[in-house]
C-alpha atoms as a PDB file:
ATOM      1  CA  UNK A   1       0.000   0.000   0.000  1.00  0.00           C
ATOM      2  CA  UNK A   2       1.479   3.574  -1.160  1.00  0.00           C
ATOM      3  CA  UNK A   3       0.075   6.382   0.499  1.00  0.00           C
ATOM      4  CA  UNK A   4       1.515   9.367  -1.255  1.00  0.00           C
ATOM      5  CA  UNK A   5       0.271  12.937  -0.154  1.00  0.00           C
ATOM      6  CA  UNK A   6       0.049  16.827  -1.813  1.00  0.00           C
ATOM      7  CA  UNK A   7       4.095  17.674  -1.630  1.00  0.00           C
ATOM      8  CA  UNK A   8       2.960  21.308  -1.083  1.00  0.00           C
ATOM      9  CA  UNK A   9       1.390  19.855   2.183  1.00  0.00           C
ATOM     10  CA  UNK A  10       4.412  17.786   3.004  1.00  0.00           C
ATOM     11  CA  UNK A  11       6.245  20.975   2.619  1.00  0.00           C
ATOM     12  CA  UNK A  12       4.145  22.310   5.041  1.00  0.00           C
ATOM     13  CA  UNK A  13       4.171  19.870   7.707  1.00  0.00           C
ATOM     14  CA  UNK A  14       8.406  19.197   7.431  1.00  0.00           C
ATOM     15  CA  UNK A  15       8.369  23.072   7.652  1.00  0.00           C
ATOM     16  CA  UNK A  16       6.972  23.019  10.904  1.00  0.00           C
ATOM     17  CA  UNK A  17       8.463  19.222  11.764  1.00  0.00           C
ATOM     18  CA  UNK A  18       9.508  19.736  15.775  1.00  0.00           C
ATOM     19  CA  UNK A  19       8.975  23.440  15.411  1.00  0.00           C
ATOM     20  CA  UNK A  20       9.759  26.053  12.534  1.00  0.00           C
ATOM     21  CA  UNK A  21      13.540  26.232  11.645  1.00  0.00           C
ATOM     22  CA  UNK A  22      15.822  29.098  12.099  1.00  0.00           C
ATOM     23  CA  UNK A  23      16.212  30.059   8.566  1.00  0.00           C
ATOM     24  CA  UNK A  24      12.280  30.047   7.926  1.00  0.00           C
ATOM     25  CA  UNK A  25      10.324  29.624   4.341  1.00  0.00           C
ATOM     26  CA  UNK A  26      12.602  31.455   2.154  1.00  0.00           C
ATOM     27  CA  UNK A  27      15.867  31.560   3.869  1.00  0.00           C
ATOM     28  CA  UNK A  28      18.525  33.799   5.826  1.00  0.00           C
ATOM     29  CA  UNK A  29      21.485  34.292   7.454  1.00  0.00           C
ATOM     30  CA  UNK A  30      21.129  30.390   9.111  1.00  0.00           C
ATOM     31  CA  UNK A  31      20.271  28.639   5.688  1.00  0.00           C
ATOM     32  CA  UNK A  32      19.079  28.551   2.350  1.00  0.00           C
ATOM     33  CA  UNK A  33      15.220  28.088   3.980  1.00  0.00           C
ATOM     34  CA  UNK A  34      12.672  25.536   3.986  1.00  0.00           C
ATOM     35  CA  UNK A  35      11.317  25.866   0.395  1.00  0.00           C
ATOM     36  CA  UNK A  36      14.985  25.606  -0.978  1.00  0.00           C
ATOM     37  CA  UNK A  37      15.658  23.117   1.037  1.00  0.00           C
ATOM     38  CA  UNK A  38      12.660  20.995  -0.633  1.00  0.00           C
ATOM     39  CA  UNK A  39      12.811  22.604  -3.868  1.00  0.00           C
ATOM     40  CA  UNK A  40      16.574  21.208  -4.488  1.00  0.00           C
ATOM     41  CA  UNK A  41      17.386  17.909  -6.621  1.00  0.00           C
ATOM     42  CA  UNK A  42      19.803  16.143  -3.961  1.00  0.00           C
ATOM     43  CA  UNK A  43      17.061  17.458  -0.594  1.00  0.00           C
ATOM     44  CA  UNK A  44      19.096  17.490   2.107  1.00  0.00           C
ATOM     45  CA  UNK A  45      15.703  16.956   4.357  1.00  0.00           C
ATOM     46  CA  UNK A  46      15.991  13.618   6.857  1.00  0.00           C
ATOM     47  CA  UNK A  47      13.588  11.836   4.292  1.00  0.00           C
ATOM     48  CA  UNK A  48      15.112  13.082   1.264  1.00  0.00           C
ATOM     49  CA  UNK A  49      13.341  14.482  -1.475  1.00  0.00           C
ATOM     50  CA  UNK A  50       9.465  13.484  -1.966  1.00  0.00           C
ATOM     51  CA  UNK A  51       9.740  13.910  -5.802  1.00  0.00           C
ATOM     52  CA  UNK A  52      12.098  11.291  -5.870  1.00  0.00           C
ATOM     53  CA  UNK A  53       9.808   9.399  -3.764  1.00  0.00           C
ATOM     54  CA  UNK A  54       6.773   9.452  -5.732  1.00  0.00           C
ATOM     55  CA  UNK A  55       8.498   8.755  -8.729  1.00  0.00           C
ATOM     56  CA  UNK A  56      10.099   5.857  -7.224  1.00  0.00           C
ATOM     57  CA  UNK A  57       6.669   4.274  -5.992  1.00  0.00           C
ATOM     58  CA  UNK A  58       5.225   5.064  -9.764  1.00  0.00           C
ATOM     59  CA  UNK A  59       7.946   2.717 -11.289  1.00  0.00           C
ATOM     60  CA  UNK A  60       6.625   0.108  -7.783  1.00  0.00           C
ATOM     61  CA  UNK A  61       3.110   0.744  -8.789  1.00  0.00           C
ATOM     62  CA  UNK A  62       3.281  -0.068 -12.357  1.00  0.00           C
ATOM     63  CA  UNK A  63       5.850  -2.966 -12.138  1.00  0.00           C
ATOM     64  CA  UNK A  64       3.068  -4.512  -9.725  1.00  0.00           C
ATOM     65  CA  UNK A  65      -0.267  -3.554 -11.060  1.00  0.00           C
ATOM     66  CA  UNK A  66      -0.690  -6.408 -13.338  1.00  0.00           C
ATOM     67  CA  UNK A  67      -0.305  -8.844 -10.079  1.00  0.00           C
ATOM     68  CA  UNK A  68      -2.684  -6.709  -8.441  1.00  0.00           C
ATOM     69  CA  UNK A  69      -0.975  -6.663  -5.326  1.00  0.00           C
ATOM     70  CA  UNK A  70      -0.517  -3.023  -5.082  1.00  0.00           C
ATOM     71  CA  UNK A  71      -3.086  -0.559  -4.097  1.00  0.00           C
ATOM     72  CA  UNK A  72      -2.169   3.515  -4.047  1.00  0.00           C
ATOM     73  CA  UNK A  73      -4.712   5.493  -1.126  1.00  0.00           C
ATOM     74  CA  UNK A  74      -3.723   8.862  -1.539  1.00  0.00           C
ATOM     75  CA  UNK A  75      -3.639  11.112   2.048  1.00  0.00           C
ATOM     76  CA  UNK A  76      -6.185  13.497   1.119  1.00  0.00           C
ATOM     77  CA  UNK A  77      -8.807  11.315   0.398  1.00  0.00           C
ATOM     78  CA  UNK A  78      -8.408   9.672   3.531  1.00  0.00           C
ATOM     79  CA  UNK A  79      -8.920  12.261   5.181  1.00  0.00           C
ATOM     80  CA  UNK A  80     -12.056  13.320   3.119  1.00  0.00           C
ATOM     81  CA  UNK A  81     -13.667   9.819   3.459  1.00  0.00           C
ATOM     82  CA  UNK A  82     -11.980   7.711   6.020  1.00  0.00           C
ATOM     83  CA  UNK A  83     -15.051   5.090   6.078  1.00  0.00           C
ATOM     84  CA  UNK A  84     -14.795   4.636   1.959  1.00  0.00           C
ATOM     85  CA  UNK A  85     -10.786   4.288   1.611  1.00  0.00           C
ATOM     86  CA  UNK A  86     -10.465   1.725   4.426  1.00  0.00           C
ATOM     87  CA  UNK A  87     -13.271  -0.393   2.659  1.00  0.00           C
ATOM     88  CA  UNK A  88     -10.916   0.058   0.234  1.00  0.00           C
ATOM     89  CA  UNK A  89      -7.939  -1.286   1.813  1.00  0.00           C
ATOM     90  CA  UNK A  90      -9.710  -3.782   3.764  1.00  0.00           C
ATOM     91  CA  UNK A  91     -10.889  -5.443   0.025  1.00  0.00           C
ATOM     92  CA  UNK A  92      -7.306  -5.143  -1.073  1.00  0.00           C
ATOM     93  CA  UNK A  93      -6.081  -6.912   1.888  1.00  0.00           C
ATOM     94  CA  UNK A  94      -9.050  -9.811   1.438  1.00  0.00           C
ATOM     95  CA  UNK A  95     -10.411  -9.118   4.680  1.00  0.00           C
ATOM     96  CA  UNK A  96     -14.275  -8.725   5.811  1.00  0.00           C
ATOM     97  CA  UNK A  97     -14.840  -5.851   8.251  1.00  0.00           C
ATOM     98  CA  UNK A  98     -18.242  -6.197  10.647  1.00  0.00           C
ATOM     99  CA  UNK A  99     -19.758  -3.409  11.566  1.00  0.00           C
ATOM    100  CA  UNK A 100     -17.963  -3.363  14.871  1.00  0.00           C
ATOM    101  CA  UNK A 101     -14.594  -4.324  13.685  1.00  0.00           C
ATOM    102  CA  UNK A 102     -15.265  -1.582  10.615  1.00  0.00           C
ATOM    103  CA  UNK A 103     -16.014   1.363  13.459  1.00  0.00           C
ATOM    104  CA  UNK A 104     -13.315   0.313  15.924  1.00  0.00           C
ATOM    105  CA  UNK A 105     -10.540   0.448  13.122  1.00  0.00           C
ATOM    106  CA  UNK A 106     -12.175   3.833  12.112  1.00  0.00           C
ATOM    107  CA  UNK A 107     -11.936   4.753  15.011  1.00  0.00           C
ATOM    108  CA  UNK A 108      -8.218   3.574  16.440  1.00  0.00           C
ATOM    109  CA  UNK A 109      -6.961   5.389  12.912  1.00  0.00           C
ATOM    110  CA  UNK A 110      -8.495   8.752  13.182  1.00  0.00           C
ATOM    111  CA  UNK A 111      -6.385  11.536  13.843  1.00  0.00           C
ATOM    112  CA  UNK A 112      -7.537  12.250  17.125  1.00  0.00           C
ATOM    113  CA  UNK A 113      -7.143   9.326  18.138  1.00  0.00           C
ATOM    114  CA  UNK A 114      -3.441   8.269  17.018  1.00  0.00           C
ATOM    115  CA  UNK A 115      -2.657  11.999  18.229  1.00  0.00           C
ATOM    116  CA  UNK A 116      -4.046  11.199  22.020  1.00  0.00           C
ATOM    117  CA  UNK A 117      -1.687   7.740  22.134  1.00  0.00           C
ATOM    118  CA  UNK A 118       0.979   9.658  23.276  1.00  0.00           C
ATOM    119  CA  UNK A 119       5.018   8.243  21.872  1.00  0.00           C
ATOM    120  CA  UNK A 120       5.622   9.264  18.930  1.00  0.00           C
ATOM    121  CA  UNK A 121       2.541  10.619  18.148  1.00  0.00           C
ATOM    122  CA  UNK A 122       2.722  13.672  19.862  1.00  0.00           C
ATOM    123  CA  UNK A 123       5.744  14.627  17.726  1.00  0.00           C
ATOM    124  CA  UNK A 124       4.915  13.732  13.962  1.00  0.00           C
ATOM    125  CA  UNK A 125       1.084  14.498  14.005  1.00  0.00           C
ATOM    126  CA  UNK A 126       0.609  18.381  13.853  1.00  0.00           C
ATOM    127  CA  UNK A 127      -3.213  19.099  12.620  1.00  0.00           C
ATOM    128  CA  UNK A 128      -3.568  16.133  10.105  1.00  0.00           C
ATOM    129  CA  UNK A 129      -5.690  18.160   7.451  1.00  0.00           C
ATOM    130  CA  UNK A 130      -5.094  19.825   4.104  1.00  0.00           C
ATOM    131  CA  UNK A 131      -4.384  22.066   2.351  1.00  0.00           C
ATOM    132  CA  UNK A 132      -2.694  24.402   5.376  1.00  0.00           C
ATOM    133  CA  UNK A 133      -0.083  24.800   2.594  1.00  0.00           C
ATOM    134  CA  UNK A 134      -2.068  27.716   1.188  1.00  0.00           C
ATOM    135  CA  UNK A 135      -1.332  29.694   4.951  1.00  0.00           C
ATOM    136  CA  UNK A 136       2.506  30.043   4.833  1.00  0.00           C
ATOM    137  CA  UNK A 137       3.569  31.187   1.479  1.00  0.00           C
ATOM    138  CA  UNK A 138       2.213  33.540  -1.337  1.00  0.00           C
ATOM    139  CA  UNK A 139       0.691  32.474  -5.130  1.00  0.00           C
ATOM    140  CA  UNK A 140       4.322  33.334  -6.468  1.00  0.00           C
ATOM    141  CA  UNK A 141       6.394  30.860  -4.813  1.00  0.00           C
ATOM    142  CA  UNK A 142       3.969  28.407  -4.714  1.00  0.00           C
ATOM    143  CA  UNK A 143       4.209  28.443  -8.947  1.00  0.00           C
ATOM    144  CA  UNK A 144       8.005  28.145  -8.333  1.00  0.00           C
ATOM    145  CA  UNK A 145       7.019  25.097  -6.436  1.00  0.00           C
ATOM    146  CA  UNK A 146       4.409  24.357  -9.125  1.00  0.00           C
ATOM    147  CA  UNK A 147       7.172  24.306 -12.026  1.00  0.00           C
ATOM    148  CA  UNK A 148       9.058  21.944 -10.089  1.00  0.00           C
ATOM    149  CA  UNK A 149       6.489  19.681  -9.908  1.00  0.00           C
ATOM    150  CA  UNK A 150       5.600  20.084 -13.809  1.00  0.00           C
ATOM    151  CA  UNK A 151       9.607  19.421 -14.289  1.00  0.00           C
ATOM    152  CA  UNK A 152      10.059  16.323 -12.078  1.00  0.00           C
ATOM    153  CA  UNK A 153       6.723  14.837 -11.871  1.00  0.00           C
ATOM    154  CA  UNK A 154       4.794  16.405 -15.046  1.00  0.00           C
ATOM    155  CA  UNK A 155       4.386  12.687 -16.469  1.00  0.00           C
ATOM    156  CA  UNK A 156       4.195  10.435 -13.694  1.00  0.00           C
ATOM    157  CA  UNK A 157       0.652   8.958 -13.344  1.00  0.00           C
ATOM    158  CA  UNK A 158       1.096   8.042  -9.195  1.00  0.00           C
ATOM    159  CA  UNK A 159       1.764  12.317  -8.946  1.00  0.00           C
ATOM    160  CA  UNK A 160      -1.491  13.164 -11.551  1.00  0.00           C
ATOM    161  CA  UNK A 161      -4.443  12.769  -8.849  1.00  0.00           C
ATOM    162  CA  UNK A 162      -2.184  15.167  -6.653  1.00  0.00           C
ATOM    163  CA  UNK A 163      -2.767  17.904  -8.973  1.00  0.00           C
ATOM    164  CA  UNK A 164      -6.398  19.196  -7.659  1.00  0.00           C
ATOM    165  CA  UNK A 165      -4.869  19.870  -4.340  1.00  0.00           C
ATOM    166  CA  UNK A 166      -2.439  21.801  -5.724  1.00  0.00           C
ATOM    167  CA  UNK A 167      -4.819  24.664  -6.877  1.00  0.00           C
ATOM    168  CA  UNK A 168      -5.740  27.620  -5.145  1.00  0.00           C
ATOM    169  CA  UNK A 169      -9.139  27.460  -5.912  1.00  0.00           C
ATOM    170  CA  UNK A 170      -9.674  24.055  -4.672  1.00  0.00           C
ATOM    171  CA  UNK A 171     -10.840  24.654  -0.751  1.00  0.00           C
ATOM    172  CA  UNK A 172     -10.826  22.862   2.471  1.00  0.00           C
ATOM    173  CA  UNK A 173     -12.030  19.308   2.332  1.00  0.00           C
END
């Protein structure tokens, strides 16, 4: 199961990974800046760069399709309908949910409540919606961002459902 998400909202949420770095969005005297950072080929962020990563799990995808034992659940539409992409995973995985098991897995996966277990959680779950990208920088880097995406991911078919949360116009879910 690949579960890529919106990079502009993986931008977001590294940005503010164990609070906001010195050298902010765009950069000053203590580094080139968040959106550099991200922007450049060889990322120097802890998980390297997430083009490379969703190009890598395109080649994965469509090297396993035809066995059918891959199944891409992109971020955002969990979060827009939780119930409808665990179905989804559950079918993949060959497993009936009841009722009961359905609502307790709904349940032990929702945001609130991986957030409120505490560990890790409390470090790499910040607000768990969309979108928030749209907050922290204006329309004119986020087309930098948007050629970058064009230039590295413009024909990969894992990055094309990505797209519509990429526009301004596109609101909340």
């Amino acid at each position: 199961i690949v579960c890529p998400r919106n990079p502009k909202d993986v931008l977001t949420s590294l940005h503010f990974f164990r609070g906001e770095p010195k050298d902010g969005w765009l950069g000053n005297e203590h580094g080139p800046g968040s959106l550099a950072r991200f922007l450049a080929e060889d990322s120097p962020n802890a998980y390297g760069s997430a083009f490379t990563w969703i190009k890598e799990m395109d080649a994965v995808v469509a090297a396993m399709q035809p066995t059918g034992r891959v199944l891409a659940v992109y971020y955002e539409d969990l979060v827009r309908c939780l119930p409808a992409q665990v179905d989804r995973i559950a079918a993949f995985l060959g497993q009936s949910l009841t009722p009961a098991k359905r609502s307790a897995v709904l349940d032990g996966v929702s945001f609130d409540s991986m957030r409120s277990g505490g560990g890790m959680a409390s470090v790499l779950l910040r607000k768990g919606g969309v979108g928030d990208w749209k907050n922290h920088l204006d329309a004119d880097k986020w087309a930098e961002f948007d050629a970058v995406f064009e230039e590295r991911l413009g024909s990969c078919a894992l990055a094309e459902p990505l797209r519509c949360h990429q526009q301004w116009q596109v609101g909340g879910l």
